[in-house]
Protein backbone atom coordinates (compact mmCIF):
# COMPACT_ATOMS: atom_id res chain seq x y z
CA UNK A 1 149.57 71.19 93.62
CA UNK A 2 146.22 69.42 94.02
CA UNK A 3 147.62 66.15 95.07
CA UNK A 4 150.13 67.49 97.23
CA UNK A 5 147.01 69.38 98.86
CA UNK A 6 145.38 65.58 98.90
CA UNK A 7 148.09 63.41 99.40
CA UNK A 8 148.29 61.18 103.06
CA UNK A 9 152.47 60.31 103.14
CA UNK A 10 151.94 58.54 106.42
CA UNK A 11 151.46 54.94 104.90
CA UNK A 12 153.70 54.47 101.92
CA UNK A 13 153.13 50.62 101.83
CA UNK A 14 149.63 50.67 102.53
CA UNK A 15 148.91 53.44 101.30
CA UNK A 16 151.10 54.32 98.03
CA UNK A 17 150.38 57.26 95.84
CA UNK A 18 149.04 55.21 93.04
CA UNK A 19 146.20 54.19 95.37
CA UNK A 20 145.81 57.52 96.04
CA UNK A 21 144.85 58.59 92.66
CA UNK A 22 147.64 60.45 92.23
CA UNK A 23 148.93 60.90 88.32
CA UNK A 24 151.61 63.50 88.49
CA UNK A 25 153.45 62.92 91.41
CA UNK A 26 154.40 60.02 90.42
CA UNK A 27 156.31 61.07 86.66
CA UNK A 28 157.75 64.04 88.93
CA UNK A 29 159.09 60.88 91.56
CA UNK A 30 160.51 58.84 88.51
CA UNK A 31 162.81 62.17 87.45
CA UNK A 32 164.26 62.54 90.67
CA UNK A 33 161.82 64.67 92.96
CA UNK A 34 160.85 62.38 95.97
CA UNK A 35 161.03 64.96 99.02
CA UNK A 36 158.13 67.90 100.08
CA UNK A 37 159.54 70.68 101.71
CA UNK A 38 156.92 69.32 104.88
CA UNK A 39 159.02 66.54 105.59
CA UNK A 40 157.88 63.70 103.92
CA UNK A 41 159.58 61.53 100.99
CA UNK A 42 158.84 58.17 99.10
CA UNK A 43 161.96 57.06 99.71
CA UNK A 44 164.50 56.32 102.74
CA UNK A 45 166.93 57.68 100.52
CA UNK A 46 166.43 60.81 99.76
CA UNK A 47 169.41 62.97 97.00
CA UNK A 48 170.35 65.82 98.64
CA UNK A 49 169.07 68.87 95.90
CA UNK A 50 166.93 72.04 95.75
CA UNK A 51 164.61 70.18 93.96
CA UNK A 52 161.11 69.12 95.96
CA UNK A 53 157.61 68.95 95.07
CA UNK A 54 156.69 72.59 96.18
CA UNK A 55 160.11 73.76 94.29
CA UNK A 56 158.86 71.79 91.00
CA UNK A 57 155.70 73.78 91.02
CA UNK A 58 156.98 76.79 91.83
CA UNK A 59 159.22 76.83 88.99
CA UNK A 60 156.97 75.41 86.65
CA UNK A 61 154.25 78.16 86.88
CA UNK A 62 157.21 80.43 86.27
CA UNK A 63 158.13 78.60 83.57
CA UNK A 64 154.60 78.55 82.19
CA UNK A 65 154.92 82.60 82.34
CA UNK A 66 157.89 83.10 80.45
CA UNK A 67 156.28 80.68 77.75
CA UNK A 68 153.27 82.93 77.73
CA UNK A 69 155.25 85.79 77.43
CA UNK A 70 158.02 84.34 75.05
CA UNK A 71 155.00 83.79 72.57
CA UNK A 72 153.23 86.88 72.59
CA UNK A 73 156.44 88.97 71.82
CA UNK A 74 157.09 86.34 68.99
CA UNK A 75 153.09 86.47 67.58
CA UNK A 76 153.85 90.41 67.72
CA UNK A 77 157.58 90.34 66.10
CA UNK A 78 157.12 86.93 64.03
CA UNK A 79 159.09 88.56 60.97
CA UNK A 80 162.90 88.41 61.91
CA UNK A 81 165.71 88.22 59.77
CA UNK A 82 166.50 85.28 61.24
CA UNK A 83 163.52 83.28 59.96
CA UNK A 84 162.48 84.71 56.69
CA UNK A 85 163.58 83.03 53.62
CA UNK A 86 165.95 85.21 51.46
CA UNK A 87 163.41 84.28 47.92
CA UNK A 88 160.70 85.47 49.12
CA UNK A 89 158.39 87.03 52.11
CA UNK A 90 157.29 84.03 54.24
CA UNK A 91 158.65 82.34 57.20
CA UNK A 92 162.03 79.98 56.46
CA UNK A 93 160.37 76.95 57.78
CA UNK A 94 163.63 74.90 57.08
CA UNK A 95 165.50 77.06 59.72
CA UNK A 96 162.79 77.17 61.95
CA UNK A 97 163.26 73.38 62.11
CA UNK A 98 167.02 73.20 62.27
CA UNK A 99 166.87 75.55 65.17
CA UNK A 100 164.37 73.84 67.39
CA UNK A 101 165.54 70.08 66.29
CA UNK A 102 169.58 71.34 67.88
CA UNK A 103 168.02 72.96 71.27
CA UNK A 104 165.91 69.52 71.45
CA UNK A 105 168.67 67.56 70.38
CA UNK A 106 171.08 69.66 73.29
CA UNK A 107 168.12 68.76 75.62
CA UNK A 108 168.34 65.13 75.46
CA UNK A 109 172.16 64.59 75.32
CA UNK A 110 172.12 66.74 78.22
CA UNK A 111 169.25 64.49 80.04
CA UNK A 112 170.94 61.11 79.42
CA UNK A 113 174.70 62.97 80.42
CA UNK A 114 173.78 64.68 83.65
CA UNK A 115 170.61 63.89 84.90
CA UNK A 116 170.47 60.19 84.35
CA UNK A 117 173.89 59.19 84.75
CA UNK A 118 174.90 60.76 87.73
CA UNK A 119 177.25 63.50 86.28
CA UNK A 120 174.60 66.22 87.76
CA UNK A 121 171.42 65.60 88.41
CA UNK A 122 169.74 63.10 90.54
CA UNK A 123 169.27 60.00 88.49
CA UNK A 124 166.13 58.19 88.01
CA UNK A 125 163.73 55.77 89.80
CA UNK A 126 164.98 52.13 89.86
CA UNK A 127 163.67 49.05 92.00
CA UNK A 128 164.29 45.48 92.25
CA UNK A 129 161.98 42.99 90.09
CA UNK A 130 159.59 42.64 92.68
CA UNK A 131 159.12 46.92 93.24
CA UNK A 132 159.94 46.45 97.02
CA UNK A 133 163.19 48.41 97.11
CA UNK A 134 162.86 51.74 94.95
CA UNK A 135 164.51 54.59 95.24
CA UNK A 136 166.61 57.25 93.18
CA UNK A 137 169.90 56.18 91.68
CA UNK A 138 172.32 57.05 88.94
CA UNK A 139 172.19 54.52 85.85
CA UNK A 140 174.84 54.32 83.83
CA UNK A 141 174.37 53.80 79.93
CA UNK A 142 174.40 50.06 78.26
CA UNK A 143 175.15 50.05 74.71
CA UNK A 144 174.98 46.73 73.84
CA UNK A 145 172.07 45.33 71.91
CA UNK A 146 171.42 42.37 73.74
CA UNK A 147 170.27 44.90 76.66
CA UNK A 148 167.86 46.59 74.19
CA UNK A 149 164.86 45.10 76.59
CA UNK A 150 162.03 47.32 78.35
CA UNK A 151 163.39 45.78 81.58
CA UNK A 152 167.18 46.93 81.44
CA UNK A 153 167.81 50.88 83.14
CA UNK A 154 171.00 51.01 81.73
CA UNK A 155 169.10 51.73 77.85
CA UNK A 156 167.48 54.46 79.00
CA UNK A 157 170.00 56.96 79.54
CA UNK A 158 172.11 55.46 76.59
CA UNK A 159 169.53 56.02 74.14
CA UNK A 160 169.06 59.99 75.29
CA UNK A 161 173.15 60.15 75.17
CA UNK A 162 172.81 58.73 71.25
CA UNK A 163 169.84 60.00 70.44
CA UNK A 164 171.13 63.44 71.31
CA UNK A 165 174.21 63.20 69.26
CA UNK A 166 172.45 62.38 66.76
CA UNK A 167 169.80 64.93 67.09
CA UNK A 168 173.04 67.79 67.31
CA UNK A 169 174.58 66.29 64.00
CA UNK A 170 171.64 66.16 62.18
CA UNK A 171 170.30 69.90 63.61
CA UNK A 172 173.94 71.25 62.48
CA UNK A 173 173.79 69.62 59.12
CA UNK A 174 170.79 70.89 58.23
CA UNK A 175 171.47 74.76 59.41
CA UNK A 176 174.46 74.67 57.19
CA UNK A 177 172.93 73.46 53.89
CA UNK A 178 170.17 74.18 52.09
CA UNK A 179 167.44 71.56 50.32
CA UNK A 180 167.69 71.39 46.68
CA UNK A 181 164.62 73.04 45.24
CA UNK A 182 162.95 70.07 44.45
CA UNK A 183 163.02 68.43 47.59
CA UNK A 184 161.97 71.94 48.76
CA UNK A 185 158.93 71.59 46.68
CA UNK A 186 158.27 68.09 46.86
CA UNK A 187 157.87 68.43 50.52
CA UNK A 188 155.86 71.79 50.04
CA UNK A 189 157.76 72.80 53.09
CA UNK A 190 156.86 76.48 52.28
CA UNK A 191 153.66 75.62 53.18
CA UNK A 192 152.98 75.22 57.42
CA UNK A 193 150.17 73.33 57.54
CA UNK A 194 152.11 70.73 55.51
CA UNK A 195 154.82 71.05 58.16
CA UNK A 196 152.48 70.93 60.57
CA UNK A 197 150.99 67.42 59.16
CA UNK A 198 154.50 66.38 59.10
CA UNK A 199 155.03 66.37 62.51
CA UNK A 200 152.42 64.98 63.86
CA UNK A 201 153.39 61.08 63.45
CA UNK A 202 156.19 61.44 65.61
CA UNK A 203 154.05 62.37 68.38
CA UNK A 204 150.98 60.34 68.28
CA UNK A 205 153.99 57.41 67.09
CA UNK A 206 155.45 57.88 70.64
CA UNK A 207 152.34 58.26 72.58
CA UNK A 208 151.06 55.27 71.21
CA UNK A 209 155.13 52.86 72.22
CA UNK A 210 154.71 55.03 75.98
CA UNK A 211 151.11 53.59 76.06
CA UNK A 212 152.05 49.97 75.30
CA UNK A 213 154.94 50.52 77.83
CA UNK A 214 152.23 51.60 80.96
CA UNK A 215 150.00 49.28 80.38
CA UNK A 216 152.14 45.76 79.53
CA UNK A 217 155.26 47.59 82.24
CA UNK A 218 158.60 48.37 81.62
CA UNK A 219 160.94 49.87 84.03
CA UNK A 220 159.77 53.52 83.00
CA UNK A 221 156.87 53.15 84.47
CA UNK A 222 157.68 51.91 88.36
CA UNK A 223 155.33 49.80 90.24
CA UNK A 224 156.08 51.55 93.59
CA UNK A 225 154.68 54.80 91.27
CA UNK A 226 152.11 53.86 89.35
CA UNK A 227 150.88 50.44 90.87
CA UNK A 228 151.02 46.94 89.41
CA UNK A 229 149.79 46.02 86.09
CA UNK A 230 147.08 43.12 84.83
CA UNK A 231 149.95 41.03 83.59
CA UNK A 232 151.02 40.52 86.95
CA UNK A 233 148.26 39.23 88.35
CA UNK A 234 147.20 37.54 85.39
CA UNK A 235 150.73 35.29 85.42
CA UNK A 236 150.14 35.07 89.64
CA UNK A 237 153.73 36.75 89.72
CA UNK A 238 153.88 38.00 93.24
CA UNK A 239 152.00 34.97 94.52
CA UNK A 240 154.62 33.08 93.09
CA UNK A 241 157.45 35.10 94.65
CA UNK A 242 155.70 34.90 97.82
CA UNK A 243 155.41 31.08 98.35
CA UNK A 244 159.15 30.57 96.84
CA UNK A 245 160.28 32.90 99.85
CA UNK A 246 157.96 30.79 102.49
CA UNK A 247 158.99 27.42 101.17
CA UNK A 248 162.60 28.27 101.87
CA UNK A 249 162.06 28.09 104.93
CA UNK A 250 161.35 25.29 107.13
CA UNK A 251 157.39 24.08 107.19
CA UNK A 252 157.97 24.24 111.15
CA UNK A 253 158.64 27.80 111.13
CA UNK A 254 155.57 28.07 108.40
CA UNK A 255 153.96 31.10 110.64
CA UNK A 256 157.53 32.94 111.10
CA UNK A 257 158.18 32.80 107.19
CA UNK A 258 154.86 34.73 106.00
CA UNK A 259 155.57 36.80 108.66
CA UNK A 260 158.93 37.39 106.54
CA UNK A 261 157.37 38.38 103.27
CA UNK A 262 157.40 41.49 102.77
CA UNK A 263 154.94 44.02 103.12
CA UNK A 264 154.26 45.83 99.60
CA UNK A 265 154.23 42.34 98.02
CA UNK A 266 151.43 41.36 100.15
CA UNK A 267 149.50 44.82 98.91
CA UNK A 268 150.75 43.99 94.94
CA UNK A 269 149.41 40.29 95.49
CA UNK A 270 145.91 41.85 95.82
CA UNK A 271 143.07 42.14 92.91
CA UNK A 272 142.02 45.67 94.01
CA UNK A 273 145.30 46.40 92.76
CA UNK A 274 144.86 45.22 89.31
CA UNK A 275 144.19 48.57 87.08
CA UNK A 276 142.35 46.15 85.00
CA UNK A 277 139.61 45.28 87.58
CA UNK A 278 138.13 48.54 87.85
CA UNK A 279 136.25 50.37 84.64
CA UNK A 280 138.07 53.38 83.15
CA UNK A 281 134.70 55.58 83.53
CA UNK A 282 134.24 54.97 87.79
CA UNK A 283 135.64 58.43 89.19
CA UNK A 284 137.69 58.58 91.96
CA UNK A 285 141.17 57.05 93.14
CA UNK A 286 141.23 53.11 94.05
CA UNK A 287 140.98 53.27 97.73
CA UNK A 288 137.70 55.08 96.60
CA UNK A 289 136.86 51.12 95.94
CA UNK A 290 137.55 49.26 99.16
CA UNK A 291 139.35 51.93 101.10
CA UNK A 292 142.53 52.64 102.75
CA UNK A 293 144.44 49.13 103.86
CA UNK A 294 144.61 48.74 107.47
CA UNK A 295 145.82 45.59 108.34
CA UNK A 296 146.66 42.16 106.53
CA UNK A 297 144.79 39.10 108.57
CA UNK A 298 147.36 36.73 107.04
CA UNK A 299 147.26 34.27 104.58
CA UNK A 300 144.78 31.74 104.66
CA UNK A 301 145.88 28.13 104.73
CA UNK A 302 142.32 26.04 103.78
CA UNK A 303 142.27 21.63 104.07
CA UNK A 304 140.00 19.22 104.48
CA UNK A 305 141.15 16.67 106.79
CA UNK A 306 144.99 15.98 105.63
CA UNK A 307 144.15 16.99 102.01
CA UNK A 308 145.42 20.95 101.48
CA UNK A 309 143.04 22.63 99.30
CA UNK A 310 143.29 26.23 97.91
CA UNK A 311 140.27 28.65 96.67
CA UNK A 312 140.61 29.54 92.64
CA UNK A 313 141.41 33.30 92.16
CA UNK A 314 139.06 35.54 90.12
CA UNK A 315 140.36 36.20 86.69
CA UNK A 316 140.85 40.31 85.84
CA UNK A 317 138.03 40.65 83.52
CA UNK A 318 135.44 39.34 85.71
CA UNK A 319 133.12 40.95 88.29
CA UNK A 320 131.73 37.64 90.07
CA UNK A 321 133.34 34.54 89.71
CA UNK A 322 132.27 31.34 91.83
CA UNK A 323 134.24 30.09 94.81
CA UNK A 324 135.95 27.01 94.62
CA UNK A 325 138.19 25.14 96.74
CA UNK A 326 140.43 22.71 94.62
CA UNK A 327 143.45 20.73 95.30
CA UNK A 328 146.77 20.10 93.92
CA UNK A 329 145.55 18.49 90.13
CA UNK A 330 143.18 21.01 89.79
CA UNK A 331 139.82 18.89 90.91
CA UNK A 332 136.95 20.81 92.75
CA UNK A 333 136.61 19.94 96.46
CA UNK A 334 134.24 21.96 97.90
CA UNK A 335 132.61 25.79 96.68
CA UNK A 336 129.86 27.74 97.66
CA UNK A 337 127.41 26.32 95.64
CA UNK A 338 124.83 29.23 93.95
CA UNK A 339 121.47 26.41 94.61
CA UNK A 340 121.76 24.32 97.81
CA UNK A 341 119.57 22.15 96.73
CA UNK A 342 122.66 21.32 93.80
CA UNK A 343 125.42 21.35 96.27
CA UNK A 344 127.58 18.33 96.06
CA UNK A 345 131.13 20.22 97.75
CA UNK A 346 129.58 22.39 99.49
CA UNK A 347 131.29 24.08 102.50
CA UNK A 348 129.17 23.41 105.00
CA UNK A 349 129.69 19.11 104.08
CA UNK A 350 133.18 18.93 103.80
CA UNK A 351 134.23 20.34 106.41
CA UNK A 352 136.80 22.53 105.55
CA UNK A 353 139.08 24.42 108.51
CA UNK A 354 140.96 27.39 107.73
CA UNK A 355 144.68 28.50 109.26
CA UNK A 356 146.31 31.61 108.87
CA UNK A 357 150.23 32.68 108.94
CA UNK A 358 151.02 35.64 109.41
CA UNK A 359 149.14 39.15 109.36
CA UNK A 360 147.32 40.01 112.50
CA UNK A 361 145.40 36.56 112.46
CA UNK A 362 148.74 34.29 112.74
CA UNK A 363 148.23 31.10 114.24
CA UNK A 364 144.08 31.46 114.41
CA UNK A 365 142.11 28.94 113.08
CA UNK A 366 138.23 28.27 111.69
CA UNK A 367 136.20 25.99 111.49
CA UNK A 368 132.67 27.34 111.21
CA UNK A 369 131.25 27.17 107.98
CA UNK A 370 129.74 30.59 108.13
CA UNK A 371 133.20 31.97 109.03
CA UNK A 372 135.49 29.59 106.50
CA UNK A 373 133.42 30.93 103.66
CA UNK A 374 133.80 34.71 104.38
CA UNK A 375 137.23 34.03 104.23
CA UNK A 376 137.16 31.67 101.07
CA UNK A 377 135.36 35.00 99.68
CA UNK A 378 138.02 37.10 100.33
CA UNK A 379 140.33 34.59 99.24
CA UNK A 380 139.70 34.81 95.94
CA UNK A 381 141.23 38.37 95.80
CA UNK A 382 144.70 37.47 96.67
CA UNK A 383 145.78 38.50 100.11
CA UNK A 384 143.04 39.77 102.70
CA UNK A 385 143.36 42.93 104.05
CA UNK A 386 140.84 45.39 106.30
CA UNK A 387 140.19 48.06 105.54
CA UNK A 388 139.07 52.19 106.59
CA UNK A 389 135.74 52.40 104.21
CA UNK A 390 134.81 55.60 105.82
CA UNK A 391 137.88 58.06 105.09
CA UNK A 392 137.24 57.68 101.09
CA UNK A 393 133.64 57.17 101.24
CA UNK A 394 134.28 53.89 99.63
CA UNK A 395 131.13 52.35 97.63
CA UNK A 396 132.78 48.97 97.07
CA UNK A 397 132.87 49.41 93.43
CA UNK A 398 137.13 49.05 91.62
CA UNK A 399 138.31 51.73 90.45
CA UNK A 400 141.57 51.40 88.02
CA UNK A 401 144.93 52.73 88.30
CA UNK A 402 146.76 55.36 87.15
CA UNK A 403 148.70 52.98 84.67
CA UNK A 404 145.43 52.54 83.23
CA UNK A 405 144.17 56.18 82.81
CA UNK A 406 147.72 57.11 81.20
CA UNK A 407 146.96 53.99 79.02
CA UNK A 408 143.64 54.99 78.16
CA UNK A 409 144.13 58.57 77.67
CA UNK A 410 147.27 58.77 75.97
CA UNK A 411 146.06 56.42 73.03
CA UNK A 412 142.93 58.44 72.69
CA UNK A 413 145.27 61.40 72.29
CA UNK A 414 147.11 59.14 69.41
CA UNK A 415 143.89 58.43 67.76
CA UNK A 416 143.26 62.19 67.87
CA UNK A 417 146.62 62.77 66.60
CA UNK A 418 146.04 60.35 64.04
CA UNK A 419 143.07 61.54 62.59
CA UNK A 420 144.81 65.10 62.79
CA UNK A 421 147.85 64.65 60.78
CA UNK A 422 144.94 63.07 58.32
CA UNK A 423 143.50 66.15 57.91
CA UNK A 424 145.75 68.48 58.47
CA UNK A 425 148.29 66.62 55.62
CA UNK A 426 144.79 66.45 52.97
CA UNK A 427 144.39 69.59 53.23
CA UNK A 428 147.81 70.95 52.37
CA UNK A 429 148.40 68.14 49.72
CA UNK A 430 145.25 69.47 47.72
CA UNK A 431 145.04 73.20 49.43
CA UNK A 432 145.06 74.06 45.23
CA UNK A 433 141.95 72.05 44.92
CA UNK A 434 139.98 73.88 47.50
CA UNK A 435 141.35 76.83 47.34
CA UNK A 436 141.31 77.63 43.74
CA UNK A 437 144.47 78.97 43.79
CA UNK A 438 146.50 77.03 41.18
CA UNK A 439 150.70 76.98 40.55
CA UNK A 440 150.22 79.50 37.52
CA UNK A 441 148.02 81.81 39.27
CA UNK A 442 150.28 81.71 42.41
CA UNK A 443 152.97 84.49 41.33
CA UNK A 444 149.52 87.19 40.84
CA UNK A 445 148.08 86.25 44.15
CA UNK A 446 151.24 85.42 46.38
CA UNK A 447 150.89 88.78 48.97
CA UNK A 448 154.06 90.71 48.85
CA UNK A 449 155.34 89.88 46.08
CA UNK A 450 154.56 92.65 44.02
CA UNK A 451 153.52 96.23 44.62
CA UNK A 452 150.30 96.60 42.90
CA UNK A 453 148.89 93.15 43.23
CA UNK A 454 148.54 90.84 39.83
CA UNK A 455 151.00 93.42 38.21
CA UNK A 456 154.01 91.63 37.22
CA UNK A 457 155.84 94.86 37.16
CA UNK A 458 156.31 96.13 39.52
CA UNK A 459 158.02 93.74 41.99
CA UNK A 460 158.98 95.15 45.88
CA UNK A 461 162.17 95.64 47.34
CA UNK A 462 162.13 92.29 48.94
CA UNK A 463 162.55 90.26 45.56
């Protein structure tokens, strides 16, 4: 509800949620939910359901209720016949577990059936390579293992469908038998904290793959959602795209073709995008940075005489890097040197001109010095954009995406996780040790199991 409250819609290429800040909106988006009940969506298409933002929270605080209330009544009536073992007075942990694993189990079949595949629900977020064209879709399961890829929709849903088949054999098995009593023991799974322990790994085992997946990308984590990641800048993949596009079309028509690239690839070919150029601990979304995108001057065509030069980009990691003009092998041509007195290439005697195509500067071209480097600058970011520094406050500093918070925070939760099932599986593996309370002396101790406690006579009603 707080980025709802926040959230501009009017400028989804400019001005995508991921530059907003915004970190839930966009795993709601992915399931399905792109509309607001105020008239706004992420998409052109739009699946016709009940199901908006407003409706999503709505139904999750009631959800959160029932939850609240569902576990008070079972803290109060925890002892039902339905999970107490029939040896002896304690909780049947083994039926506990068969029980939830088949409702999960119905849960996921279900997902990958109906929601994903188009049999109900809406479907899921899918885009082209490039993240230009997203918008919800069905996906139908692949269940071939050449698709097994993190860039293939199709495995998505397949893996809920088999996952939860499996999940609804296994949960069925396992509420129709019984452990032997050494596997019973062996596992301690009388014991909750042990149980506890037990299931742990699962968790901080996924958080850790869904972590991996945000940060390196993989289609369940959408660019148009959650911004680009440092690999793709890193590898120059939109740049690349972009001058394939221009080059197929004629050098005459060199202004018309940038004019053709499209718009979000312009924004994605852009450093401030990178969720690796700004540090995890800066508060504040990324147009808190350089501020909301107003217009793109074009891209910037730089030569010296006949020879075509073009300025190095900064690397991710680095927060000054120093601007040089080189040519096709790779050999400097002219920079902005740091001592004048040093300069051999300097700007100001070679004589480089500038040209741009496309943006709002098409067809304009430099040839001041003190005007070619402020765009040789700016060059070194990608594309160059203008921007609104006063609606965000913006102080100029990167911030990082929300790929990179999810990143960040989910494998701190792992660690935590980690160092929990640790503990938590210690202390149940030796709970004799500090305790005190051996096997032998367990019957004498164990409460309920007989009527006057360390009488061996007189056992209760429940043994």
């Amino acid at each position: 509800m707080y980025e709802l409250i926040l959230v501009d819609p009017t400028d989804p290429v400019y001005n995508p949620i991921w530059r907003q800040g915004c970190y839930v909106i966009p795993f709601v988006s992915r399931l399905g939910v792109i509309r607001s009940l105020f008239n706004w969506a992420l998409a052109p298409i739009v699946p016709n359901t009940l199901w908006t933002y407003e409706t999503v929270f709505i139904s999750h605080l009631i959800l959160a209720g029932l939850l609240f209330l569902a576990g008070t009544w079972h803290w109060a009536y925890w002892d039902l016949d339905l999970f107490i073992c029939s040896t002896s007075l304690q909780l049947d942990l083994y039926s506990v577990f068969s029980i939830h694993l088949f409702i999960s189990a119905i849960l996921c079949f279900g997902f990958g059936v109906a929601h994903l595949s188009g049999l109900y629900g809406p479907g899921m977020w899918t885009s082209s390579p490039l993240a230009t064209v997203g918008s919800i879709r069905f996906v139908k399961p692949v269940y071939q293992i050449t698709n097994l890829t993190p860039f293939w929709y199709g495995v998505i849903s397949s893996h809920h469908i088999t996952a939860g088949l499996f999940g609804i054999t296994a949960s069925i098995w396992h509420i129709k038998s019984r452990p032997q009593l050494v596997l019973y023991n062996l596992n301690n799974i009388s014991n909750i904290e042990q149980v506890l322990s037990s299931s742990i790994p699962p968790v901080f085992f996924t958080t850790i793959i869904t972590s991996a997946l945000m940060w390196y990308g993989s289609v369940t984590s959408p660019l148009e959602l959650v911004g680009p990641s440092r690999y793709h800048w890193d590898n120059g993949y939109f740049c690349q795209d972009i001058q394939h596009r221009v080059k197929q079309i004629s050098s005459i028509f060199n202004d018309k073709a940038w004019e053709q690239v499209p718009e979000k690839l312009v924004l994605y070919d852009y450093i401030g995008s990178n969720p690796s150029k700004g540090g995890l601990f800066r508060s504040g979304p990324m147009l808190k940075a350089d501020g909301v995108v107003q217009n793109w001057l074009g891209h910037p065509s730089f030569s010296i005489g006949t020879l075509s030069v073009t300025v190095r980009r900064m690397p991710a990691f680095f927060e000054t890097f120093p601007v040089i003009l080189i040519d096709l092998s790779n050999t400097v041509r002219a920079d902005i040197p740091f001592r004048r007195a040093e300069s051999r290439h300097s700007i100001n005697h070679t004589h480089v001109c500038l040209y741009f195509s496309g943006g709002i500067l098409s067809a304009t071209e430099y040839s001041t010095p003190s005007l070619v480097k402020l765009y040789a600058r700016k060059a070194q970011f990608g594309s160059i954009f203008t921007f609104d520094k006063n609606t965000a406050l913006s102080d100029g500093v990167f911030r990082t995406s929300p790929r990179g918070w999810y990143s960040f925070s989910h494998i701190c939760l792992a660690l935590l996780f980690l160092f929990g099932h640790l503990w938590h599986a210690s202390r149940a593996v030796f709970r004799d040790i500090w305790t005190g309370v051996t096997i032998s002396s367990l019957p004498s101790v164990e409460y309920g199991r007989n009527e006057k406690l360390g009488d061996y006579t007189t056992k209760t009603s429940a043994f």
